[in-house]
Protein backbone atom coordinates (compact mmCIF):
# COMPACT_ATOMS: atom_id res chain seq x y z
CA UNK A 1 0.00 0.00 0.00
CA UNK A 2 1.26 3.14 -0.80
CA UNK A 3 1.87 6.11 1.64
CA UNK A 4 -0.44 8.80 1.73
CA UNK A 5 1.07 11.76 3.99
CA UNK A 6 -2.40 13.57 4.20
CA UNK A 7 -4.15 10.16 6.21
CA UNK A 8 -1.01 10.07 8.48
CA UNK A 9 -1.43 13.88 8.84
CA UNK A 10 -5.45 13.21 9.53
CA UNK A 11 -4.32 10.72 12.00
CA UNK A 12 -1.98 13.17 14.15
CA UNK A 13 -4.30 16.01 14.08
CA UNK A 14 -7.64 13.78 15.28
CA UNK A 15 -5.04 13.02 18.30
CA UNK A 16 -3.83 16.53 19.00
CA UNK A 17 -7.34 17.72 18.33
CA UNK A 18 -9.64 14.70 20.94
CA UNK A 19 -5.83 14.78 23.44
CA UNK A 20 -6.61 10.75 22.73
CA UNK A 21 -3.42 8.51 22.36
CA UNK A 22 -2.81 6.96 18.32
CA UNK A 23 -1.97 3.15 18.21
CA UNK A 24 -0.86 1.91 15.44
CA UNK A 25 -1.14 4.12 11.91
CA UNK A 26 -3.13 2.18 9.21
CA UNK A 27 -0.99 0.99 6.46
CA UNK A 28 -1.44 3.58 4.17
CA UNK A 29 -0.39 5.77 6.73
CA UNK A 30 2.39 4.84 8.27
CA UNK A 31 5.53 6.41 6.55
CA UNK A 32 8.51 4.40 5.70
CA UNK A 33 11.18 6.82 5.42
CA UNK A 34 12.03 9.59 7.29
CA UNK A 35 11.35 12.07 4.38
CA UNK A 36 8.10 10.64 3.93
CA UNK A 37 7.81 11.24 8.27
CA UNK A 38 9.09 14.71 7.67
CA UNK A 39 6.24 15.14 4.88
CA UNK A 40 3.35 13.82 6.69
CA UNK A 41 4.67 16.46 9.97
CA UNK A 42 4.80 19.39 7.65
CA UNK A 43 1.04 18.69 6.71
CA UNK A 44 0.13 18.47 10.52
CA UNK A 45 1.68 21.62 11.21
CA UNK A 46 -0.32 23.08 8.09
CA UNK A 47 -3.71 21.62 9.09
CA UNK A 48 -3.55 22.48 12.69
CA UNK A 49 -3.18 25.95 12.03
CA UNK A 50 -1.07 26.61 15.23
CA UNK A 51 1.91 28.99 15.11
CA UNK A 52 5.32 27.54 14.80
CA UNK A 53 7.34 29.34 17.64
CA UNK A 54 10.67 26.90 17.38
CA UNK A 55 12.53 23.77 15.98
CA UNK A 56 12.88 20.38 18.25
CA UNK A 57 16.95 19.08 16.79
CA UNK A 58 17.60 15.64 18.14
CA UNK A 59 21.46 15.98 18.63
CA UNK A 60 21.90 12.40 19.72
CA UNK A 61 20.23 10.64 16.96
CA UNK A 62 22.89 9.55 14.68
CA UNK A 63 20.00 11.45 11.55
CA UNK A 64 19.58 14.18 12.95
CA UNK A 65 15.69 14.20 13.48
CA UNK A 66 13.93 17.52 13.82
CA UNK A 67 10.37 18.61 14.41
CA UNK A 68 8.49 21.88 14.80
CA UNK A 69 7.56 22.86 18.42
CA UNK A 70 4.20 24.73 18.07
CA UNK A 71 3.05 27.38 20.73
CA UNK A 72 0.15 25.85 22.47
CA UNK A 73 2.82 23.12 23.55
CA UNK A 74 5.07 25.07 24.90
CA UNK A 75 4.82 26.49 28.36
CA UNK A 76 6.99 29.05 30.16
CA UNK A 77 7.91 27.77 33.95
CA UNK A 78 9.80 29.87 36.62
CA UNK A 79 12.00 27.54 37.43
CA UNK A 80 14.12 23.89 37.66
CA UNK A 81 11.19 20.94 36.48
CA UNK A 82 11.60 17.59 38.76
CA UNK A 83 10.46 14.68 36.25
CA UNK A 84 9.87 11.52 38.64
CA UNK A 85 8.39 9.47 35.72
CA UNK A 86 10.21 8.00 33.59
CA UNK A 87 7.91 8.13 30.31
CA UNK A 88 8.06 11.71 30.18
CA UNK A 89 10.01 13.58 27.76
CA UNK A 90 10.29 16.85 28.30
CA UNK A 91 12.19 19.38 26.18
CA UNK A 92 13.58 22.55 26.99
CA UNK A 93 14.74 25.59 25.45
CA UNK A 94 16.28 29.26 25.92
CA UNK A 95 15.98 32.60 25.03
């Protein structure tokens, strides 16, 4: 089945849209490469309408990933963030 980035981009956007976890993509949706990832992102970012305030670089991956950080993700704290749970990923960033 071929890839189709604006189901995968459907997907992602019903999930940021209900807050309601995605299992597994469909096959039609699922990318298989990271261009065809990085295409499927771009028309997330496009259909959610949400400003783009920043760029996610994953230094430690040996590609280089990258995503968009959009604004209604991102929250300004006052100060150090204790992260007791494991399965959370937070990022951080300065101005």
């Amino acid at each position: 089945m071929r890839f189709d980035p604006a189901a995968a981009a459907a997907h992602l956007e019903w999930s940021w849209q209900t807050g309601l976890r995605l299992g597994d993509l469909p096959p039609g949706s699922r990318p298989s490469s990271l261009n065809s990832g990085y295409a499927a992102q771009a028309l997330f970012v496009e259909r959610i309408g949400e400003p783009v305030i920043g760029w996610k670089i994953a230094g430690a991956s040996p590609r280089g990933l990258r995503g968009e950080l959009i604004k209604r993700s991102c929250h300004r704290v006052p100060g150090p963030i204790a992260s007791p749970t494991f399965g959370q990923h937070p990022q951080f960033s300065r101005r």
